[in-house]
Protein backbone atom coordinates (compact mmCIF):
# COMPACT_ATOMS: atom_id res chain seq x y z
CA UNK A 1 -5.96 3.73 25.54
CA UNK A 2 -8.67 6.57 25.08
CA UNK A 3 -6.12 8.80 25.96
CA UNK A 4 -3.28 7.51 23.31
CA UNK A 5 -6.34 7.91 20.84
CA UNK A 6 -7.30 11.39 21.68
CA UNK A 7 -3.57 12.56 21.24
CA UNK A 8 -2.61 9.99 17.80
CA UNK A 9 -5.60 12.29 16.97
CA UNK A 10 -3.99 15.46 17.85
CA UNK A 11 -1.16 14.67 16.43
CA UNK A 12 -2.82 13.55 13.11
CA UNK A 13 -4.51 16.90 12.66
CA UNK A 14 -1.64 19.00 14.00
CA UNK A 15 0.29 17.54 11.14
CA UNK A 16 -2.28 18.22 8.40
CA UNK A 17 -2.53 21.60 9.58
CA UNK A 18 1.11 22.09 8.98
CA UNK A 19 1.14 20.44 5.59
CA UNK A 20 -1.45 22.86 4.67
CA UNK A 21 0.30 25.87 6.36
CA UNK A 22 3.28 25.20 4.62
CA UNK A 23 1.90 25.36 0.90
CA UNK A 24 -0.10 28.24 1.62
CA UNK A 25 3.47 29.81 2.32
CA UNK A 26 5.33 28.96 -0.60
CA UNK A 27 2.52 29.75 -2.61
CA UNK A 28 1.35 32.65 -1.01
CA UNK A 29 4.52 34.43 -0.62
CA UNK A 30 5.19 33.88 -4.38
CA UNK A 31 2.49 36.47 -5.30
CA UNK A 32 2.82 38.44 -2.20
CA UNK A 33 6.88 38.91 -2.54
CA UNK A 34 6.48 39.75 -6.64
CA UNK A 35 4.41 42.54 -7.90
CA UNK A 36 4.50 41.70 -11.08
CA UNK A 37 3.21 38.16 -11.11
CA UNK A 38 -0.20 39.87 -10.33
CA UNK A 39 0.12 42.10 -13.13
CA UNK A 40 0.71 38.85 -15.41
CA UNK A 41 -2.33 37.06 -13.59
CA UNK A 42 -4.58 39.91 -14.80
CA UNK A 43 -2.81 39.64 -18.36
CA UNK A 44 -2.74 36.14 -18.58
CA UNK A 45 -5.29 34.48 -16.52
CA UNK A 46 -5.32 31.15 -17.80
CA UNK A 47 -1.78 30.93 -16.38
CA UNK A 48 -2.39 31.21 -12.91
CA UNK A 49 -5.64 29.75 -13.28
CA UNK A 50 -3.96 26.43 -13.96
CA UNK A 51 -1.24 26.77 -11.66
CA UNK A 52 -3.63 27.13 -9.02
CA UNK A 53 -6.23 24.38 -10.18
CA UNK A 54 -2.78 22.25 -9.42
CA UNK A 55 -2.44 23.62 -5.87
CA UNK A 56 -5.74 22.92 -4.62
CA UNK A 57 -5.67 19.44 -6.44
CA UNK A 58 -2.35 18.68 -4.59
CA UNK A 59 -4.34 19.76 -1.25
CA UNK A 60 -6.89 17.61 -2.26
CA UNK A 61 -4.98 14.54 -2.97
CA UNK A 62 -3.26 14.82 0.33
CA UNK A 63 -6.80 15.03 2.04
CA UNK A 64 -8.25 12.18 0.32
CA UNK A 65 -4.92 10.05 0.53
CA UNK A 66 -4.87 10.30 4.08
CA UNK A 67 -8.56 10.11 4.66
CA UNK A 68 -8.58 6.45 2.53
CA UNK A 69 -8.49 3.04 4.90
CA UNK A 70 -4.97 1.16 3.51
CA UNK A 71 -6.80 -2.29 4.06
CA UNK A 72 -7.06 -3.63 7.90
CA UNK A 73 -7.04 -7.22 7.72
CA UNK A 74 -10.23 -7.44 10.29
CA UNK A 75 -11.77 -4.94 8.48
CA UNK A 76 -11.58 -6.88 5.14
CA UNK A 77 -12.81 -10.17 6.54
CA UNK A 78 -15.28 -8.97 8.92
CA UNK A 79 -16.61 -6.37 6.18
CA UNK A 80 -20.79 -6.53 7.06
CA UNK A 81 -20.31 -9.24 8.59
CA UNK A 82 -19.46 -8.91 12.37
CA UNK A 83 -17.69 -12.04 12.60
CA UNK A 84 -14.23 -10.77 14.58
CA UNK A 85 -14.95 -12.92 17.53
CA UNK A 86 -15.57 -16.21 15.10
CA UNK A 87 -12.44 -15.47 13.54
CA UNK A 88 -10.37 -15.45 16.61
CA UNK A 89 -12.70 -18.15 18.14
CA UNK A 90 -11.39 -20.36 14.46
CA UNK A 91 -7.96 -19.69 15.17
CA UNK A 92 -7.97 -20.57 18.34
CA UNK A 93 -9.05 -23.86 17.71
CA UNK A 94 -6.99 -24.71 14.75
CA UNK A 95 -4.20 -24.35 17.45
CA UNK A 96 -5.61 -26.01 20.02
CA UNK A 97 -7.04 -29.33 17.42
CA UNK A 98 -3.63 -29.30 15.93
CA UNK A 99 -2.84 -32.59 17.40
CA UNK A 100 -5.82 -34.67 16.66
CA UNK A 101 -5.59 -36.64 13.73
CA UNK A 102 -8.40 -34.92 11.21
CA UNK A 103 -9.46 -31.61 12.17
CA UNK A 104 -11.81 -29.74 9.67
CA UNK A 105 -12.92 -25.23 10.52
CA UNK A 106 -14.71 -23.33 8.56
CA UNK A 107 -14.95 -19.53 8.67
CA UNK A 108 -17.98 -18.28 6.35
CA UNK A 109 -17.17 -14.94 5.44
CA UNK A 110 -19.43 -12.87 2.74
CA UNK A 111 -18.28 -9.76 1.47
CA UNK A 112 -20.97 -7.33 -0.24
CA UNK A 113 -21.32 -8.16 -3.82
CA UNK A 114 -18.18 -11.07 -3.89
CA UNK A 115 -20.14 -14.05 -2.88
CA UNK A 116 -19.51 -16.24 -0.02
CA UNK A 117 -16.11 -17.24 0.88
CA UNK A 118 -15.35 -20.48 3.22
CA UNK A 119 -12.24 -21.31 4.64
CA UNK A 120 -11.73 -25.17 5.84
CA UNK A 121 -8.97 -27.10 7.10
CA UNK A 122 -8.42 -30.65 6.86
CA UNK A 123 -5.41 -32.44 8.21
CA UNK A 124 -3.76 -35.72 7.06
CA UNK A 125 -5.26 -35.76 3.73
CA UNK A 126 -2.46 -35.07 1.20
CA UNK A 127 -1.09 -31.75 -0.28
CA UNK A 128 -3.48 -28.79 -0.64
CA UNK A 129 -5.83 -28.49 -3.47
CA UNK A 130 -8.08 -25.25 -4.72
CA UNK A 131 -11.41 -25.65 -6.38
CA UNK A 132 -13.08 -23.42 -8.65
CA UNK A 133 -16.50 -23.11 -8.01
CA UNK A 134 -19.19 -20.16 -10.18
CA UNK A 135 -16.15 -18.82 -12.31
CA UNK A 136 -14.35 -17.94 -9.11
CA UNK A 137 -10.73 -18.86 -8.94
CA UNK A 138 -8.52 -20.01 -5.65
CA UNK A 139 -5.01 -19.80 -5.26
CA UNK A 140 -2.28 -20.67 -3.20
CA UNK A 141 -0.92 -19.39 -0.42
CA UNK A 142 1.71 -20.82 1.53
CA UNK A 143 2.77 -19.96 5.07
CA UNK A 144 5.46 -21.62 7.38
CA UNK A 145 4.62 -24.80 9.59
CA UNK A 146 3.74 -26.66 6.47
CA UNK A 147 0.62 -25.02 5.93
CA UNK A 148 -1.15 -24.34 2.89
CA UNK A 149 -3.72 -22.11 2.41
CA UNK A 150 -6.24 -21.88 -0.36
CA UNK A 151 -8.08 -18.13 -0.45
CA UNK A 152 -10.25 -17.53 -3.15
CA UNK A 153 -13.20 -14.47 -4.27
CA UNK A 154 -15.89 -14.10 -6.35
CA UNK A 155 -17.62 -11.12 -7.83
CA UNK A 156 -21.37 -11.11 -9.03
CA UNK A 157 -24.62 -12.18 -7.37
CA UNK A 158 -24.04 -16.03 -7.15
CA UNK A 159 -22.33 -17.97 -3.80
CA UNK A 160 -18.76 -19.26 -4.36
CA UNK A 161 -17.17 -21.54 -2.34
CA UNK A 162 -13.90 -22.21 -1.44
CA UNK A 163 -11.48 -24.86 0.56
CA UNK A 164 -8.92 -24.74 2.68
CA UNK A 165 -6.91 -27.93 3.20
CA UNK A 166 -4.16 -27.77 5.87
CA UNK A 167 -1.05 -30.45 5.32
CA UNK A 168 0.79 -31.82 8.34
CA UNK A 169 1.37 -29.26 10.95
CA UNK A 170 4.68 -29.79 13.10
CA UNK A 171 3.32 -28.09 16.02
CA UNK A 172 0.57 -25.85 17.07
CA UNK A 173 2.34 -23.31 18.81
CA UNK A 174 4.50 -22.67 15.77
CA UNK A 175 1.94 -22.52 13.26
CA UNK A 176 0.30 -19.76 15.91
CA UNK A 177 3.85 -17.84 15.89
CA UNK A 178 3.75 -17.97 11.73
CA UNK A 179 0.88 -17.26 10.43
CA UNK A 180 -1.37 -15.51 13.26
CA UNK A 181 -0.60 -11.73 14.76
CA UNK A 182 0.19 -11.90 18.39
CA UNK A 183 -1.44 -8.20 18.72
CA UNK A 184 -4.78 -8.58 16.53
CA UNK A 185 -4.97 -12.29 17.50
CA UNK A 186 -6.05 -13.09 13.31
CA UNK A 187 -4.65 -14.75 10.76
CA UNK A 188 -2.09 -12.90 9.34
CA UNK A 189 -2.20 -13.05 4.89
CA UNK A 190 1.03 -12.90 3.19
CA UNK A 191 2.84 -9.33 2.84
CA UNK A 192 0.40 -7.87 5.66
CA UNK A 193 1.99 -6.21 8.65
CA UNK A 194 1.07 -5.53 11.84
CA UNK A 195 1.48 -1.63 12.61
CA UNK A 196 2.12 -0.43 16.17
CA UNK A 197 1.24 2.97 14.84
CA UNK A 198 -2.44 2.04 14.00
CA UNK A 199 -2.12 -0.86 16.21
CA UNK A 200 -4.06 -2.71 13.18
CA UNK A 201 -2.27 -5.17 10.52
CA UNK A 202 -2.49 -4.19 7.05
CA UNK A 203 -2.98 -5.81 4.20
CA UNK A 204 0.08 -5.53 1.51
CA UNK A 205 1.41 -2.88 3.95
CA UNK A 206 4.50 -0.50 2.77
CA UNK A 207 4.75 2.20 5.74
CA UNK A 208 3.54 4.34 8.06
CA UNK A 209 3.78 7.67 7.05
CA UNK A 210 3.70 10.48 9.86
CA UNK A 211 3.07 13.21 6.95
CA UNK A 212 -0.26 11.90 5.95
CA UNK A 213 -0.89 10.35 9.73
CA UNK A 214 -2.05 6.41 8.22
CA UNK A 215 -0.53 3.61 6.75
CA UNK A 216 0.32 3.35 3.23
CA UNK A 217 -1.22 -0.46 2.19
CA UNK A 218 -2.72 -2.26 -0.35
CA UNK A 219 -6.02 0.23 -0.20
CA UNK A 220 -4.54 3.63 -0.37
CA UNK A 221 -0.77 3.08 -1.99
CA UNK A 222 -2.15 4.16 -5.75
CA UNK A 223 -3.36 7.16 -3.98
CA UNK A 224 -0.42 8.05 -2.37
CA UNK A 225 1.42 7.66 -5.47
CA UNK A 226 -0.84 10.04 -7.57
CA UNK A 227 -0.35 12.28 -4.33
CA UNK A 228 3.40 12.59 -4.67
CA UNK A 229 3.22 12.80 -8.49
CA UNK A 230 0.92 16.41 -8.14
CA UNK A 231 2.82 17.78 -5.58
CA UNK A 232 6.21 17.16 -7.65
CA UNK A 233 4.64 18.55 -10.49
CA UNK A 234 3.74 21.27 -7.99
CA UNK A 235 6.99 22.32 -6.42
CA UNK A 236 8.36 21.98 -10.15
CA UNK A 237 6.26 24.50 -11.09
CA UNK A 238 6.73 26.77 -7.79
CA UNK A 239 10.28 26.54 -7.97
CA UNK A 240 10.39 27.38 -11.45
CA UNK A 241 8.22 31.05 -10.87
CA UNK A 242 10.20 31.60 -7.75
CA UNK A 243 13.50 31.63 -10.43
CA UNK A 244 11.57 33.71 -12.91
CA UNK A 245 10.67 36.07 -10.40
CA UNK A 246 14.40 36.74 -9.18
CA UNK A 247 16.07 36.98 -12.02
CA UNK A 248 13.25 39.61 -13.37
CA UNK A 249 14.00 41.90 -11.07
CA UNK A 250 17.41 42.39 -9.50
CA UNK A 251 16.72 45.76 -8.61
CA UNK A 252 14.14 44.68 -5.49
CA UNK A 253 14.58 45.79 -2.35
CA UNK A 254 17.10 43.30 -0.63
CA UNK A 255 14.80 41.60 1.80
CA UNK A 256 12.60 40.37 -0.55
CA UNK A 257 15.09 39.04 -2.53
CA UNK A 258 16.70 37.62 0.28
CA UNK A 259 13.37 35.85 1.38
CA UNK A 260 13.01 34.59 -2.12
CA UNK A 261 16.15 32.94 -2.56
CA UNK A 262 15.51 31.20 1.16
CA UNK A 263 12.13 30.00 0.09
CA UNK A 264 13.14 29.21 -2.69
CA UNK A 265 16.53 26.87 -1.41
CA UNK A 266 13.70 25.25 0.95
CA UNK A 267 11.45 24.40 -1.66
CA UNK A 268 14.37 22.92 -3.62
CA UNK A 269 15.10 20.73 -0.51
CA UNK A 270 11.41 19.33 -0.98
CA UNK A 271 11.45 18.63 -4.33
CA UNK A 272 14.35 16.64 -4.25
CA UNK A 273 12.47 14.81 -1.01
CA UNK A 274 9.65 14.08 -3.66
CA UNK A 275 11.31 13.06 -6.27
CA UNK A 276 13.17 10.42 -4.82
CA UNK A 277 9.98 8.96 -3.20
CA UNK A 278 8.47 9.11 -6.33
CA UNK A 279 11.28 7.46 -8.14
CA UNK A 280 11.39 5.21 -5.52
CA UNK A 281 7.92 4.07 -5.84
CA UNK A 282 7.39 3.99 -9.20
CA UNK A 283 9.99 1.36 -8.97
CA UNK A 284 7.92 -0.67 -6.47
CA UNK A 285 5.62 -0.55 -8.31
CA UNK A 286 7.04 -1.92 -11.62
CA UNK A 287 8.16 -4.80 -9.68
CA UNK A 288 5.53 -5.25 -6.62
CA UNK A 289 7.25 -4.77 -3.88
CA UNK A 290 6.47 -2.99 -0.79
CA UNK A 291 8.89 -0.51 1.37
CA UNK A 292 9.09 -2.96 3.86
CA UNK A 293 9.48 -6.23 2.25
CA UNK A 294 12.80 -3.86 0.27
CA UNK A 295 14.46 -3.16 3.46
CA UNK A 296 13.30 -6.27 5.81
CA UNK A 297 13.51 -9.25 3.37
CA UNK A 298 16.11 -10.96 5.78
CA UNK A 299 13.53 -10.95 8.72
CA UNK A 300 10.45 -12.11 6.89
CA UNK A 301 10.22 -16.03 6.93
CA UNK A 302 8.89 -16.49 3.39
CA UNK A 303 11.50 -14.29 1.50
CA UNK A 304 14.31 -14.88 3.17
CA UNK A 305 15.66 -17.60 1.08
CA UNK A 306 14.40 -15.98 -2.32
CA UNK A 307 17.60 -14.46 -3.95
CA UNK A 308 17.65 -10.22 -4.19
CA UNK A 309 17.03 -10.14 -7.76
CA UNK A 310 14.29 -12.41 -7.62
CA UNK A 311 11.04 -10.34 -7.31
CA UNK A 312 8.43 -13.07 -6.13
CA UNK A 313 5.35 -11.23 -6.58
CA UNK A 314 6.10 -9.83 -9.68
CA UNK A 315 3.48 -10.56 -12.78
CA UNK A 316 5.63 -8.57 -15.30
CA UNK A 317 5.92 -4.97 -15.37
CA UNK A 318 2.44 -4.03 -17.51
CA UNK A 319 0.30 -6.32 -14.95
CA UNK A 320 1.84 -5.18 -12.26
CA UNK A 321 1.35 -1.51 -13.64
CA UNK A 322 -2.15 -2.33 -14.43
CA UNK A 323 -3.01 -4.35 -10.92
CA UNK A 324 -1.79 -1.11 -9.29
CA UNK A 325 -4.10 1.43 -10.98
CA UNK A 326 -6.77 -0.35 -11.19
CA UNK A 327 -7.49 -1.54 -8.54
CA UNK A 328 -10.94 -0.84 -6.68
CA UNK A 329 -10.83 0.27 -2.75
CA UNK A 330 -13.97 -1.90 -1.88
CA UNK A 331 -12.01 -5.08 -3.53
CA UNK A 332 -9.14 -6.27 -1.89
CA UNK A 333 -6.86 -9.77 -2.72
CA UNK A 334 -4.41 -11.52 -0.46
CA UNK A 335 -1.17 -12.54 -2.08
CA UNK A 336 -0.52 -15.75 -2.92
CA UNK A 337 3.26 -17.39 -2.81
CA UNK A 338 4.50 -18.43 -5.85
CA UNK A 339 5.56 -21.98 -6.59
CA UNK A 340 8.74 -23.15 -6.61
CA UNK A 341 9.08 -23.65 -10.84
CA UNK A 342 7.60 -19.96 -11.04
CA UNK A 343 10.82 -19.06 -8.86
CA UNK A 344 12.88 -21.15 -10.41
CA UNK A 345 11.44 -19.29 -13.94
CA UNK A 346 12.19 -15.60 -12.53
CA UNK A 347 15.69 -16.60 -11.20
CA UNK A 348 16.42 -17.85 -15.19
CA UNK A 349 19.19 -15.26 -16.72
CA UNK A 350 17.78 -13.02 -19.13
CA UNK A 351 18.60 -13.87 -22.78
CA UNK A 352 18.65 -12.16 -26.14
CA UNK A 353 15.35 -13.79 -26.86
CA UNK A 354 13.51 -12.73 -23.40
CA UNK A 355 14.74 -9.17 -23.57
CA UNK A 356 13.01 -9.26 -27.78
CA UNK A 357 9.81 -10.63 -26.35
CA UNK A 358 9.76 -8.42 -23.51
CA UNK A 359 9.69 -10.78 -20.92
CA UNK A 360 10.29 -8.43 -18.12
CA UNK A 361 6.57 -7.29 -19.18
C-alpha cells in the first residue's frame, strides 16, 4: 500500500509538472518565435501585463483546484472529532440488530461551529419524521431497503439535534449492500461515490480527473469550474496572438512559421477540449447533476426509475446557480431525495404559463 502511495504520488506531481511545462511552451514560444511582440510589450505594457496576470492566474487556479479536498465522506463526519471507528462500530450494529423488533443508534457527531448532529434509528414505529430543533432544519433522505434517513445541520454556537427514524427493514444484509460502502465500511449519503482512484468515497462526486490528480466532488467542483473558465479565456487569448503574429509577418524565416502554425493547430486542439468541458459543466450545473450520475443513471438504484428529463436534484436554475458558487469548503450538505409529488411536479409538461413565470428558475 505504501508503495501504491509513493507512486499515485509520483504520478500526481509528474502530471503537474507537465501541465505547467506545457503552458510555459505555448506561452513562451509566443514571445520567443515573434520579435515584434516584444517591441509591442515595451510600447504597450498594459497589454502584456494583463495577458500575463491571466497566465499565472490560470497556473494558480490549477494549483489551488487540485490542492482543495472534494469532500471525503469520513472526513466530513469525523471532522475534529475522531469518531471513524464509532461510525463503523454504528453500522455494524444496525446490521447486525436488524432483526430485533425496536432497535434505537445514535452517532453524535459535532462539526466545528455547526452544532451537534445525532443520528438515531428506531424500528417499527411508523414512517420517518424530521424535527427542527435551534432554527436548524432536517430533511429527507431516502435510501433502498425501506430506509429513511433524516440528516440535518446547524450553524452558530447553540447544540442542534437531530433524529433518525428507520422504517421496516427487509433484511440486514441488503440494507448493508445499499446504503453502506463495501471499501470504506461507512454509510454511504446519496450522490457520493466511492473512488478506487483515492480509494475514499466522495461526497456529491463527478470524476476523477488524472489532469489535476483528485477527484472533482462536492468541495472542489466550483473550483474546477472557475479553473476551466481562465484557462479558456487563456488559450482564447493565446490562440488569438499566435494568428496575429503569422499573418504580420509572412516574410519570416520558414521554420518559425512552420513552428507557429504547429503550436498553434495544438493549441486549437485544447481549446476545443476546454470548451466542451466547460459547456458541459456549466450545464451540470444549471441543472445539478454530476458527470457520473449523466452517464450511470441506469446503474444507480435511486435514479433508475426517474425518467431522463426529470432532473431530481434540481432547485431551479438561479438556486442551483447560487448553491454552486456559494458554497463554503468547510460546510458541506448531503442530498436529500425528493418526494414523490416533487417528482411528479418536475415530470409536469411545461406550459405557456410556466415558461412566463420562469419556472425552470
Amino acid at each position: 500500500m505504501r508503495m501504491q502511495a509513493a507512486v499515485g504520488d509520483k504520478s500526481k506531481w509528474g502530471t503537474k509538472v507537465a501541465m505547467t511545462a506545457m503552458h510555459v511552451v505555448f506561452v513562451g514560444a509566443l514571445f520567443a518565435l515573434d520579435v515584434q511582440l516584444i517591441g509591442e510589450t515595451l510600447t504597450h505594457p498594459w497589454y502584456t501585463t494583463l495577458y500575463l496576470l491571466l497566465f499565472i492566474l490560470s497556473l494558480f487556479q490549477y494549483f489551488y483546484t487540485s490542492s482543495s479536498p472534494p469532500g471525503y465522506v469520513l472526513e466530513v463526519l469525523n471532522r475534529n472529532n475522531g469518531e471513524e471507528s464509532g461510525i463503523k462500530r454504528g453500522i455494524d450494529s444496525t446490521s447486525s440488530s436488524a432483526s430485533s423488533k425496536e432497535t434505537h443508534l445514535t452517532l453524535s457527531i459535532d462539526p466545528p461551529g455547526y452544532g451537534t448532529t445525532t443520528y438515531g434509528t428506531d424500528r417499527g414505529k411508523g414512517p420517518a419524521q424530521g424535527e427542527r430543533h435551534g432554527g436548524a432544519i432536517s430533511s429527507p433522505i431516502d435510501v433502498p431497503g425501506n430506509k429513511t434517513i433524516i440528516y440535518g445541520s446547524a450553524r452558530g454556537k447553540g447544540q442542534a439535534q437531530f433524529t433518525v427514524k428507520e422504517e421496516m427493514i427487509s433484511s440486514a444484509s441488503h440494507t448493508s449492500r445499499s446504503s453502506n460502502c463495501a471499501y470504506c465500511h461507512c454509510w454511504q449519503p446519496p450522490r457520493s461515490k466511492h473512488c478506487h482512484d483515492c480509494e475514499k468515497c466522495v461526497l456529491r462526486f463527478d470524476h476523477h480527473c488524472v489532469w489535476l490528480g483528485t477527484c472533482i466532488g462536492q468541495g472542489n467542483h466550483c473550483k474546477f469550474w472557475w479553473y476551466l473558465f481562465e484557462d479558456s479565456m487563456l488559450c482564447i487569448w493565446t490562440a488569438a496572438m499566435y494568428i496575429m503574429s503569422i499573418c504580420r509577418d509572412v516574410s519570416k524565416e520558414w521554420w518559425r512559421g512552420g513552428l507557429e502554425i504547429i503550436l498553434l493547430i495544438a493549441l486549437l486542439f485544447c481549446l476545443i477540449i476546454l470548451l466542451m468541458l466547460l459547456l458541459f459543466h456549466t450545464y451540470l450545473i444549471l441543472t445539478n447533476q454530476t458527470t457520473y450520475e449523466l452517464i450511470r443513471k441506469r446503474r444507480i438504484h435511486y435514479l433508475r426509475s426517474i425518467p431522463d428529463r426529470v432532473h431530481p436534484f434540481s432547485k431551479g436554475i438561479l438556486r442551483n446557480v447560487y448553491n454552486f458558487c456559494c458554497s463554503w469548503d468547510d460546510f458541506y450538505t448531503i442530498d436529500s431525495m425528493p418526494t414523490r409529488e416533487e417528482l411528479e411536479e418536475k415530470a409536469r409538461p411545461y406550459s405557456c404559463w410556466d415558461i412566463l413565470s420562469c419556472r425552470c428558475c
